[in-house]
Each structure stands twice: as structure tokens, then as C-alpha cells.
C-alpha atoms as a PDB file:
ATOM      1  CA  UNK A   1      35.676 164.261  52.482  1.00  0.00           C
ATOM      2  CA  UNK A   2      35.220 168.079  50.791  1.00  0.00           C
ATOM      3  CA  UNK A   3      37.648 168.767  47.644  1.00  0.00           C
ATOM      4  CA  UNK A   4      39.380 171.171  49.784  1.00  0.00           C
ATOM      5  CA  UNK A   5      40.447 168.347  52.233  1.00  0.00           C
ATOM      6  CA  UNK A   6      40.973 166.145  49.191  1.00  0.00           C
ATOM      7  CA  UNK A   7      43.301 168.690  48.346  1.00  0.00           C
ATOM      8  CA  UNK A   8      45.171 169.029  51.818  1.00  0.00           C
ATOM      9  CA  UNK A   9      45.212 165.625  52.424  1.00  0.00           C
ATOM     10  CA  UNK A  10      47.157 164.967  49.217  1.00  0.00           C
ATOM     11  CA  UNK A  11      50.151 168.330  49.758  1.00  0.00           C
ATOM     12  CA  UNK A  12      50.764 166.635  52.820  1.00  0.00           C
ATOM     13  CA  UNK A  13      51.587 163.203  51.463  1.00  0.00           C
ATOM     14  CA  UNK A  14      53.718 164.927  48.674  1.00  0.00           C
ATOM     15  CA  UNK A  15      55.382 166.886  51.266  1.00  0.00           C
ATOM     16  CA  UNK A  16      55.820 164.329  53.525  1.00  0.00           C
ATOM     17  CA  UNK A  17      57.246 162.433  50.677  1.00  0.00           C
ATOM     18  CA  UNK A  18      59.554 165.053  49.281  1.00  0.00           C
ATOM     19  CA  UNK A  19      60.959 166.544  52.883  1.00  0.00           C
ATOM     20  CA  UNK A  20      61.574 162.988  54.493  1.00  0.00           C
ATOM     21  CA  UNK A  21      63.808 160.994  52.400  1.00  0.00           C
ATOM     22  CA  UNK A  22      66.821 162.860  52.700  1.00  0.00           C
ATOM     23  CA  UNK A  23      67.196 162.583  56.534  1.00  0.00           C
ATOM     24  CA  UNK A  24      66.408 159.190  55.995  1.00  0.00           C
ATOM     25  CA  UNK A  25      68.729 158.032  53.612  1.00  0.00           C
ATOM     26  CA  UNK A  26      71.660 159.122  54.974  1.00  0.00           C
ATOM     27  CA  UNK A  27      71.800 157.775  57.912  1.00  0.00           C
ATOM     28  CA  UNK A  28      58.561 152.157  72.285  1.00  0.00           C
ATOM     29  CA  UNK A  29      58.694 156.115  73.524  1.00  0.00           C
ATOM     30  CA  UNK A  30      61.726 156.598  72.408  1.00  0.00           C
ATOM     31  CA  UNK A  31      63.480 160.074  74.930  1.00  0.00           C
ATOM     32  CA  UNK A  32      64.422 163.063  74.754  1.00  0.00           C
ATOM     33  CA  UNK A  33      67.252 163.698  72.617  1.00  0.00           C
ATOM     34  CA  UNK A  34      67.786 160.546  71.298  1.00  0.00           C
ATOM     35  CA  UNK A  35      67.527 161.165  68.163  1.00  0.00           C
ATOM     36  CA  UNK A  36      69.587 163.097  65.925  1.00  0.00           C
ATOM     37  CA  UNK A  37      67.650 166.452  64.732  1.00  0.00           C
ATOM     38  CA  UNK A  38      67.436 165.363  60.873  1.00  0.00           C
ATOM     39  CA  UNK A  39      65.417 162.181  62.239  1.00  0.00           C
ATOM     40  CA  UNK A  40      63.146 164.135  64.653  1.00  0.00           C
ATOM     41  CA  UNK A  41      62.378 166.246  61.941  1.00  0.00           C
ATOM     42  CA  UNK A  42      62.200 163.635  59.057  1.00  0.00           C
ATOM     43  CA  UNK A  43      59.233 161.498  61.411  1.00  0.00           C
ATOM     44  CA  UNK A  44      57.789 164.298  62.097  1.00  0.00           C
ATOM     45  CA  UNK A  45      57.275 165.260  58.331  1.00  0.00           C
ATOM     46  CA  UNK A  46      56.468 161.621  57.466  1.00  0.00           C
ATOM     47  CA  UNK A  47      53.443 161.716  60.831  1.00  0.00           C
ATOM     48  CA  UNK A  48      51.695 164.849  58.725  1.00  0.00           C
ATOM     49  CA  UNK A  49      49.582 162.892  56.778  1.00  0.00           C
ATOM     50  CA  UNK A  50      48.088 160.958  58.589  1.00  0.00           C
ATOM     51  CA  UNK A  51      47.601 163.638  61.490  1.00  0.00           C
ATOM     52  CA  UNK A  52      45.427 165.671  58.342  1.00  0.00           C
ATOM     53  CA  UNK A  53      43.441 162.738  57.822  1.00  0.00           C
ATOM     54  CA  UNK A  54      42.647 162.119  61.468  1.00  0.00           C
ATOM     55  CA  UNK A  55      41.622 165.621  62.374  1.00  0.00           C
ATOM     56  CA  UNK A  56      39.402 165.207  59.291  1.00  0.00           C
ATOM     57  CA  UNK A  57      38.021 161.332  60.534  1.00  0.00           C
ATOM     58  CA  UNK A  58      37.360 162.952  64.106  1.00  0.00           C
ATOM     59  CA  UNK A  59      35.488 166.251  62.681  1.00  0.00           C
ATOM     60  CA  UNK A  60      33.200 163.816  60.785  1.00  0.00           C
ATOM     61  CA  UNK A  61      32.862 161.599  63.501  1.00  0.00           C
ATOM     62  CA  UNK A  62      31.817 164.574  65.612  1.00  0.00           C
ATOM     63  CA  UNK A  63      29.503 166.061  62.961  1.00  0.00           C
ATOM     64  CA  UNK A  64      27.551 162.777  62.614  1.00  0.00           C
ATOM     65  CA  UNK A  65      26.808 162.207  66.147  1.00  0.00           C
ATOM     66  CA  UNK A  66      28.490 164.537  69.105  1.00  0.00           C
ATOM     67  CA  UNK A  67      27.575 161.393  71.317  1.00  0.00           C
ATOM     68  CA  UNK A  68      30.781 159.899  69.604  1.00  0.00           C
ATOM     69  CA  UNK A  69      32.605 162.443  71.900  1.00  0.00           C
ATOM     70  CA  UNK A  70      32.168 159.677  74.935  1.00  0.00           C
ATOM     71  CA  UNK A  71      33.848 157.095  72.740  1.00  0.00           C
ATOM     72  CA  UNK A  72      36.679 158.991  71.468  1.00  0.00           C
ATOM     73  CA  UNK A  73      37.608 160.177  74.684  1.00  0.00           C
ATOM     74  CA  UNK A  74      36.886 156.779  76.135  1.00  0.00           C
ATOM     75  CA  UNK A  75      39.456 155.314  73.925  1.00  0.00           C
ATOM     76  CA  UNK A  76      41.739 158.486  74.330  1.00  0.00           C
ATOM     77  CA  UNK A  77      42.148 157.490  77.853  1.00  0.00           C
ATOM     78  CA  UNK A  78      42.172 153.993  77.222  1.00  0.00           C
ATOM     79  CA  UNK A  79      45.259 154.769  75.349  1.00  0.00           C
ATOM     80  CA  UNK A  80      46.940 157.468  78.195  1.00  0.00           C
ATOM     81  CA  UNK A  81      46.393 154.980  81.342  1.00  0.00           C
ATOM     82  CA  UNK A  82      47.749 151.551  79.401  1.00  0.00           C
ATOM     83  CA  UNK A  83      50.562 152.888  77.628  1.00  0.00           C
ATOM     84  CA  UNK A  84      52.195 154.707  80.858  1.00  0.00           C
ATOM     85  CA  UNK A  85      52.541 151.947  82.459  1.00  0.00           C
ATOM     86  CA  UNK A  86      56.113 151.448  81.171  1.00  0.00           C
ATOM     87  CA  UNK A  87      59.101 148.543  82.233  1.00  0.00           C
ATOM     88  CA  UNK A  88      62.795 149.634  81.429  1.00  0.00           C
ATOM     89  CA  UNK A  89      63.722 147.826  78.164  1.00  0.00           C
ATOM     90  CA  UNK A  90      66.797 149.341  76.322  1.00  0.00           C
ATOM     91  CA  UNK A  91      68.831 152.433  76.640  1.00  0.00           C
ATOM     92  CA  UNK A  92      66.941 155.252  75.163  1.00  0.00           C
ATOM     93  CA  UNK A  93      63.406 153.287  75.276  1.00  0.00           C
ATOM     94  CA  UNK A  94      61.106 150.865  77.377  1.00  0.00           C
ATOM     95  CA  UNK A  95      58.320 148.603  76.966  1.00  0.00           C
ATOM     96  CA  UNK A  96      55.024 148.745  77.500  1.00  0.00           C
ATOM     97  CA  UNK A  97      51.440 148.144  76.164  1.00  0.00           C
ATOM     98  CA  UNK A  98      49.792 150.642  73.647  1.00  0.00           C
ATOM     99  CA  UNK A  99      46.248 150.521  73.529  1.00  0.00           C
ATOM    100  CA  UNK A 100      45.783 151.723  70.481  1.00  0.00           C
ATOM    101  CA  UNK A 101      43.952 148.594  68.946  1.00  0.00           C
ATOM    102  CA  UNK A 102      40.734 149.574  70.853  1.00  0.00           C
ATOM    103  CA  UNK A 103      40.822 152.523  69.095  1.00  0.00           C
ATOM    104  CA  UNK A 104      41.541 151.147  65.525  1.00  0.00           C
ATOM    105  CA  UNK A 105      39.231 149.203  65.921  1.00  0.00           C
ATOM    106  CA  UNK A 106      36.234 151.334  66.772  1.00  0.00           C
ATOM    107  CA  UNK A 107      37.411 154.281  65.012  1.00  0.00           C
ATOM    108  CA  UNK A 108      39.936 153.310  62.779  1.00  0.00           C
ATOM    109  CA  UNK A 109      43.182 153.633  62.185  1.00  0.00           C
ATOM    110  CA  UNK A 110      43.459 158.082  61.454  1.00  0.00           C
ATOM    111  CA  UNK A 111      41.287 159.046  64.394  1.00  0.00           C
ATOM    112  CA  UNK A 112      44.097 157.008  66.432  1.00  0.00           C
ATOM    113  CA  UNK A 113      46.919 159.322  65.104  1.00  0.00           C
ATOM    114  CA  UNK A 114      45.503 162.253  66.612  1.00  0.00           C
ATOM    115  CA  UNK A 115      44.117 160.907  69.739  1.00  0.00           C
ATOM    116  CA  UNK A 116      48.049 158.765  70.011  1.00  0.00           C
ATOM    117  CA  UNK A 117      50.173 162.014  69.708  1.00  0.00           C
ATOM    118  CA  UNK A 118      47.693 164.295  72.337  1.00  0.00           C
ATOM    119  CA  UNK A 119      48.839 161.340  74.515  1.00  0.00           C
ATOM    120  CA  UNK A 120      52.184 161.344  73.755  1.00  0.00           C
ATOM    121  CA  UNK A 121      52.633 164.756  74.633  1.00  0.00           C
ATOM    122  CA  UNK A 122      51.125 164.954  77.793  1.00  0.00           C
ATOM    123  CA  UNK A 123      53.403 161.840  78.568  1.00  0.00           C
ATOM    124  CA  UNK A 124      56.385 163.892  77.921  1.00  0.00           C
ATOM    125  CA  UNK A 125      55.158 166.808  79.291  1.00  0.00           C
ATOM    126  CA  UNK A 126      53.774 165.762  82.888  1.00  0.00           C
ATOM    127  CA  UNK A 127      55.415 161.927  82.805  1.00  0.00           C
ATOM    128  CA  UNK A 128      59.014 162.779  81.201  1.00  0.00           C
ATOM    129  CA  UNK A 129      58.009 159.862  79.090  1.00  0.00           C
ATOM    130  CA  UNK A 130      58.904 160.070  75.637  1.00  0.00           C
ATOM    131  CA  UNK A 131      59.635 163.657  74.730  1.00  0.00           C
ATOM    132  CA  UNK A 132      59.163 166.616  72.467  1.00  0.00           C
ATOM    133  CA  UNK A 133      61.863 165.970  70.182  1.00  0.00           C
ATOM    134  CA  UNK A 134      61.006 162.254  69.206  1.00  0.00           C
ATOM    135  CA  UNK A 135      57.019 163.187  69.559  1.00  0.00           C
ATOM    136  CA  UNK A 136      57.311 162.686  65.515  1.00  0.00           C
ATOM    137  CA  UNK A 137      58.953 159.159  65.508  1.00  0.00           C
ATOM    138  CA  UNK A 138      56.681 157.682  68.553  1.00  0.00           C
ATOM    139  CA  UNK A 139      53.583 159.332  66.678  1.00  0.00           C
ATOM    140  CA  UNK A 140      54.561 157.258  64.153  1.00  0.00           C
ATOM    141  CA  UNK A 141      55.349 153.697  65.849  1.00  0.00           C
ATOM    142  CA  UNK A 142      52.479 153.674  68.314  1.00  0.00           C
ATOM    143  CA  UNK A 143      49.529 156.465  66.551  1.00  0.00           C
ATOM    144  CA  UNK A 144      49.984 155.567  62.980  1.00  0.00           C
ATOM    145  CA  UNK A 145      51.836 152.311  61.890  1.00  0.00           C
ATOM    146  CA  UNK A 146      50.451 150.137  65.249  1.00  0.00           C
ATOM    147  CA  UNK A 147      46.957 151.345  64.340  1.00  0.00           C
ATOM    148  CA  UNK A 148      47.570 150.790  60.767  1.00  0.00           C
ATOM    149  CA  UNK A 149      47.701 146.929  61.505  1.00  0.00           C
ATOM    150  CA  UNK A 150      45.256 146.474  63.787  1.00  0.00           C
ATOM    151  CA  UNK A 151      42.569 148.087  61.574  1.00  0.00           C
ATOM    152  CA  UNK A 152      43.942 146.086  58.954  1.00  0.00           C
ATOM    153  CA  UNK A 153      44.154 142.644  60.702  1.00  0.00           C
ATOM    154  CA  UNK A 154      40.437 143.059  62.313  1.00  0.00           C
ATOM    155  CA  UNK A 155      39.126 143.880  59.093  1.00  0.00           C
ATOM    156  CA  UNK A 156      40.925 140.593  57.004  1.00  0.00           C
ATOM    157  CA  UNK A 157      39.870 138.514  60.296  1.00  0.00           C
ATOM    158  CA  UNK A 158      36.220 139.652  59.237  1.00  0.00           C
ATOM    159  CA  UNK A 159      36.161 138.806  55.803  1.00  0.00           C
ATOM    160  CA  UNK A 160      37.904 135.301  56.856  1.00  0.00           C
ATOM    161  CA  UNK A 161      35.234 134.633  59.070  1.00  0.00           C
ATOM    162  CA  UNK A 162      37.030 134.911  62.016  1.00  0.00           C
ATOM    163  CA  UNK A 163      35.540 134.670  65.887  1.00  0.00           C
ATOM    164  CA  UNK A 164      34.963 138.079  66.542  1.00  0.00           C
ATOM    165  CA  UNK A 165      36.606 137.707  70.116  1.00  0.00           C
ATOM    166  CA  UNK A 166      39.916 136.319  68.382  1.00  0.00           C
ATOM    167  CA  UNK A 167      39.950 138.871  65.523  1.00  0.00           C
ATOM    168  CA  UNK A 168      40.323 141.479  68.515  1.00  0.00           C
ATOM    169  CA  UNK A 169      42.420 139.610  70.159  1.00  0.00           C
ATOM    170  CA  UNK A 170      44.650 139.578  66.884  1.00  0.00           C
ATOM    171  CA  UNK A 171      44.374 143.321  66.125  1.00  0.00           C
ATOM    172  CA  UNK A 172      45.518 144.273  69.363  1.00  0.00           C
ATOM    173  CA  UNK A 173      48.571 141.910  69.935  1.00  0.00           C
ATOM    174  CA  UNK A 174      50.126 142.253  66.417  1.00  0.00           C
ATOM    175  CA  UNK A 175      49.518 145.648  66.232  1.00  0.00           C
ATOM    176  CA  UNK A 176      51.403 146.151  69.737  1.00  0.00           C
ATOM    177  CA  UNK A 177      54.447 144.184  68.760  1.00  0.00           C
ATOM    178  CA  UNK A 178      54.174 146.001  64.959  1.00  0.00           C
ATOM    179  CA  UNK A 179      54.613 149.177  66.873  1.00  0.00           C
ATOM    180  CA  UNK A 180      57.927 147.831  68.531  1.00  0.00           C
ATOM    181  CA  UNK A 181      59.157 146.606  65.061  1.00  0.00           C
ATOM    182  CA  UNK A 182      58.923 150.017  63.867  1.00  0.00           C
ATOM    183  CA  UNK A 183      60.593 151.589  67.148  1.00  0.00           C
ATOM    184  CA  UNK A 184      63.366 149.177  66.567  1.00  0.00           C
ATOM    185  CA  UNK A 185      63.700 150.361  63.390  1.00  0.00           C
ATOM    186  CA  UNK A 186      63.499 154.121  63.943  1.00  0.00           C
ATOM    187  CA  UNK A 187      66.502 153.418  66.672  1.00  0.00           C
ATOM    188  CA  UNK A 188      68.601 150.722  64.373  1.00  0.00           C
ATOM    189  CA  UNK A 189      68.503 153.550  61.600  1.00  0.00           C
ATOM    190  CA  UNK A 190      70.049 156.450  63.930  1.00  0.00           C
ATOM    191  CA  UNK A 191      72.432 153.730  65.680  1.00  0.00           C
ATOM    192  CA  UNK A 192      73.375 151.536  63.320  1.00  0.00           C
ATOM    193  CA  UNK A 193      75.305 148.661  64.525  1.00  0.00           C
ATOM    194  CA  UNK A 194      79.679 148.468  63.287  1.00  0.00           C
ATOM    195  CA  UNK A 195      78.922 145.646  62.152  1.00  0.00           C
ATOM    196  CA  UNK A 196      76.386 144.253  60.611  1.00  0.00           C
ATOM    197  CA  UNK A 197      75.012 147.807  59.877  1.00  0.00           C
ATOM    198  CA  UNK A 198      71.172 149.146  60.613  1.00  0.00           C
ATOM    199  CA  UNK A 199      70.075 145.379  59.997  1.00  0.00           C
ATOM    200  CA  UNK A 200      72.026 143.598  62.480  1.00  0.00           C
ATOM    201  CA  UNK A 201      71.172 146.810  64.842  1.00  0.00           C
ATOM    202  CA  UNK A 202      67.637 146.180  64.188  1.00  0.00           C
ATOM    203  CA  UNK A 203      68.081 141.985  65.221  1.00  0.00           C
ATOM    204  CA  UNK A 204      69.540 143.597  68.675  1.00  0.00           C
ATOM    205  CA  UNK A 205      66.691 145.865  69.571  1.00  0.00           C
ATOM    206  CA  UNK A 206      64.350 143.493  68.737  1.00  0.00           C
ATOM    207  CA  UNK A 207      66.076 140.507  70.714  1.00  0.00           C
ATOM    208  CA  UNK A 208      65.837 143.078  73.702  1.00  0.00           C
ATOM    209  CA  UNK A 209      62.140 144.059  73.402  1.00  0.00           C
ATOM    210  CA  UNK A 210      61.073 140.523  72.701  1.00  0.00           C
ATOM    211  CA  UNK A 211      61.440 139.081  76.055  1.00  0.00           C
ATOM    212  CA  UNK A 212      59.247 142.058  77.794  1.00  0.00           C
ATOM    213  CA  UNK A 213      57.226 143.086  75.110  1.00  0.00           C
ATOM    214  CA  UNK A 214      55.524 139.752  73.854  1.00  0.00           C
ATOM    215  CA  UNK A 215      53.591 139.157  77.282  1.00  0.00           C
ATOM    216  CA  UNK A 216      52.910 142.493  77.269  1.00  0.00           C
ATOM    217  CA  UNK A 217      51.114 142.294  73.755  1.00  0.00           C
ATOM    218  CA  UNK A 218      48.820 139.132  74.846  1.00  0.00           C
ATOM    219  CA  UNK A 219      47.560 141.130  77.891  1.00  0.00           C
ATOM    220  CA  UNK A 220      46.849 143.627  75.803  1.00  0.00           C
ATOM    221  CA  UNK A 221      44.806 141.613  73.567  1.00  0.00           C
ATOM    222  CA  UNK A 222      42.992 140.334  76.048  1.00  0.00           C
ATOM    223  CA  UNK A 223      42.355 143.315  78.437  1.00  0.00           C
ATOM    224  CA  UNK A 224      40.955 144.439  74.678  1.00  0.00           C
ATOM    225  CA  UNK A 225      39.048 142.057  74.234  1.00  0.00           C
ATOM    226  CA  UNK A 226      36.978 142.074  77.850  1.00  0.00           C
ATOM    227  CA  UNK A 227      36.744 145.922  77.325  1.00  0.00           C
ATOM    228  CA  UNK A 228      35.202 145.778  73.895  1.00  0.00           C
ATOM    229  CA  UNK A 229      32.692 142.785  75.493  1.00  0.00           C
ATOM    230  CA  UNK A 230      32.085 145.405  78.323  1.00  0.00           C
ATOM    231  CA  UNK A 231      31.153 147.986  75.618  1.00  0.00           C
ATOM    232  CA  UNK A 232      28.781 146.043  73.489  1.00  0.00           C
ATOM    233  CA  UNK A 233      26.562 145.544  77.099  1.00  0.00           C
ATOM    234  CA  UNK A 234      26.791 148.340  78.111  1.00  0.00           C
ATOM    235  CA  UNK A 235      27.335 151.260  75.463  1.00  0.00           C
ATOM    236  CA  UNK A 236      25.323 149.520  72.559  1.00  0.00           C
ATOM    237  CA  UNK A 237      23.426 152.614  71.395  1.00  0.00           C
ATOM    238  CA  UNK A 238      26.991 154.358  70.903  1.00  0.00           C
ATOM    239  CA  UNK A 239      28.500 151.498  69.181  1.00  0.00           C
ATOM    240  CA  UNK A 240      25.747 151.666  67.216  1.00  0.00           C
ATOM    241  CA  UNK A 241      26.222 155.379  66.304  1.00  0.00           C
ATOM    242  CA  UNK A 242      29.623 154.860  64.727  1.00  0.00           C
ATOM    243  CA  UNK A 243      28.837 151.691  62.885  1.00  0.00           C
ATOM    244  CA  UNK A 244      30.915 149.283  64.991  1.00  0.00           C
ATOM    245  CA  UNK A 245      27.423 147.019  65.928  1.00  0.00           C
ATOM    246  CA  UNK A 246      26.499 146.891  62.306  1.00  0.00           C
ATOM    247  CA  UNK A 247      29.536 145.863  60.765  1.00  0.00           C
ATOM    248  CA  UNK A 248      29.736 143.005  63.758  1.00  0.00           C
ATOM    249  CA  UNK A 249      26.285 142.000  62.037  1.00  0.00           C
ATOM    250  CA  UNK A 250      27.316 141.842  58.933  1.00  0.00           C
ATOM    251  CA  UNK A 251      30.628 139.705  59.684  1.00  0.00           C
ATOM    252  CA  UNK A 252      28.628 137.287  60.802  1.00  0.00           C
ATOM    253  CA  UNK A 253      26.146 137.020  58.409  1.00  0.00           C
ATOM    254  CA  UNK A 254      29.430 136.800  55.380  1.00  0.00           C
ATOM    255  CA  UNK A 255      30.795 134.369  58.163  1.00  0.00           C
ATOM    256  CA  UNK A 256      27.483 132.236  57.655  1.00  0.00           C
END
């Protein structure tokens, strides 16, 4: 990363920091007009960050190897076709699988952002799924905190030895159901409950997603799982471009 970047990566954060906590305060796609205006803009303002630092990831990525191109928009798609397949959850939301592990996991967590919200917005545009005012808040439950997890979870499964098969397993499913945490809290804080407050709102949304979502997140570990096995037959020179075949080597060598 260049100084300049260094430099834009860092006014975003402090802008993000500065702009957001107001709206916040005082008060999985989740639709149009949901949201009060303060909130759309305060997740939007938070998202910023790491949207800087995923544009930068991708460039790189792109500048090492264009061949990276097939597995960024590989796991692009991956990500558009799994996540609009949808079932009716909750008024104002719904549930469904993200795929955003796969992603994570190949090309970490900030290429994910970018490649989440270009999804997001062709869902609302040609799917009326999500939508244009809440693209900041679902950028930031299913592109940036879901991917957050699963990058972090594979990576502590590899240092604890983990089966490789299980540690994607892991990174997928609890970073799926870490994305509806967050979704139940970006709704609990705009319709906060009489009583009881945003906490006991939060209990209720996630009591409603559980049921759906939590079958949802082990098929998405495992569809994860047999596409990543699919990948290392049959796409090994490209996992080797971006590291991923290396750093399997190495886990199990520290596993040893």
C-alpha cells in the first residue's frame, strides 16, 4: 500500500468515525425505506472504509496477476446467485445464504466489500431485493462484518491446526449467521422494542431469523466447502497465484 493510500485509507476511518456516531446514538437485505434517513446515511459513512481498502486489495490483486480476474469474478457470482435465493423472514427483511465466506477466504475479507455491495445493487436494482437506501447498512452486515469473521475464523482455525475442510466449513457458517446478528441489530436500533428497548428488540429479530437462517448457514458451509474442493482440482495454478495453495501448505506443516 502507497503513502497516498495510507493516507486515504486513514480520512476515511476518521470520517467514518466522526460523521456516524451521531445518527447512531440517538436512536438480511434489509428494503427500501426501512430505514430512517439518519441510519441510511450513518451505515453508509461507517461502509467507507472498508470500500477504500477493498478497491485498493482488488487493484493489487489485479496488478499481481490479471489471471486473478477469473477468481474474483468467480466468487463475485458465487456471491450474486446464493444470496438471491431469499425465504420471507420478518417484516422489512428475509433470510437467505450469503456466500461471502468463499470470498473471505480466498481473497480476504476487503476485496469482499466491494465485490458484496456491486451485488447488492444489482439485487435492488433488477431483483427489488434490498434497495438503494439501505445499500449502506446491508454493505455492512453481509460485505464487511460477515467477511470480517470468516477471514478471521479460517485464519485462527489454521493456526489451531484445524482440518482444513472444517475450518471452511466454520468460516462460512459463523460468518453467515454473524451477518444476521448484525442485521438484527441495524433493525433493533431503528425499531427499538417499548419495552425492553433496542436489546429486547434485538432478542425478537433474532428469535425470528434463527429458525430459517441456521439451516441455511450449514448449507452454506458445506456447498463452501465442495466448491473450494472443486477449486483446488481444478483451478490449482490460480489458487496458486493469489497465495491460497501456499498458505494451505504451510497450515499443515504448523499443524504437524
Amino acid at each position: 500500500m502507497t503513502k497516498k493510500e495510507k493516507i486515504l485509507l486513514k480520512s476515511a476511518v476518521a470520517f467514518a468515525a466522526v460523521y456516524s456516531v451521531a445518527p447512531i446514538s440517538n436512536a438480511m437485505h434489509i428494503m427500501e425505506g426501512y430505514l430512517p434517513a439518519g441510519y441510511c446515511i450513518a451505515w453508509g459513512v461507517i461502509c467507507l472504509p472498508f470500500l477504500i481498502a477493498g478497491y485498493i486489495s482488488l487493484r493489487n490483486r489485479i496488478k499481481e496477476n490479471r489471471k486473478n480476474m477469473t477468481l474474483i469474478a468467480m466468487a463475485g457470482a458465487f456471491i450474486f446467485v446464493i444470496s438471491s435465493l431469499k425465504i420471507p423472514s420478518v417484516s422489512g427483511s428475509c433470510s437467505h445464504m450469503t456466500g461471502t465466506g468463499l470470498g473471505a477466504v480466498l481473497l480476504g475479507p476487503a476485496a469482499v466489500s466491494i465485490l458484496g455491495m456491486i451485488v447488492l445493487i444489482f439485487q435492488a436494482l433488477l431483483l427489488a431485493h434490498g434497495g438503494l437506501t439501505t445499500l449502506g447498512a446491508n454493505t455492512f452486515s453481509m460485505a464487511v462484518s460477515g467477511p470480517l469473521v470468516s477471514f478471521g475464523v479460517y485464519r485462527l482455525c489454521g493456526r489451531l491446526g484445524v482440518n482444513r475442510r472444517i475450518s471452511i466449513f466454520l468460516a462460512a457458517f459463523l460468518g453467515d449467521m454473524f451477518t444476521y446478528c448484525v442485521t438484527s441489530v441495524q433493525l433493533a436500533l431503528a425499531n427499538p422494542s417499548e419495552a425492553g428497548g433496542v436489546a429486547a428488540s434485538v432478542v425478537k429479530f433474532l428469535g425470528v431469523f434463527a429458525p430459517t437462517q441456521l439451516p441455511l448457514a450449514v448449507i452454506e458451509g458445506l456447498i463452501t466447502v465442495v466448491i473450494l474442493i472443486g477449486l483446488e482440482t481444478y483451478a490449482g495454478p490460480e489458487l496458486r497465484s493469489i497465495g491460497f495453495i501456499r498458505e494451505n501448505i504451510a497450515q499443515k506443516k504448523e499443524a504437524r
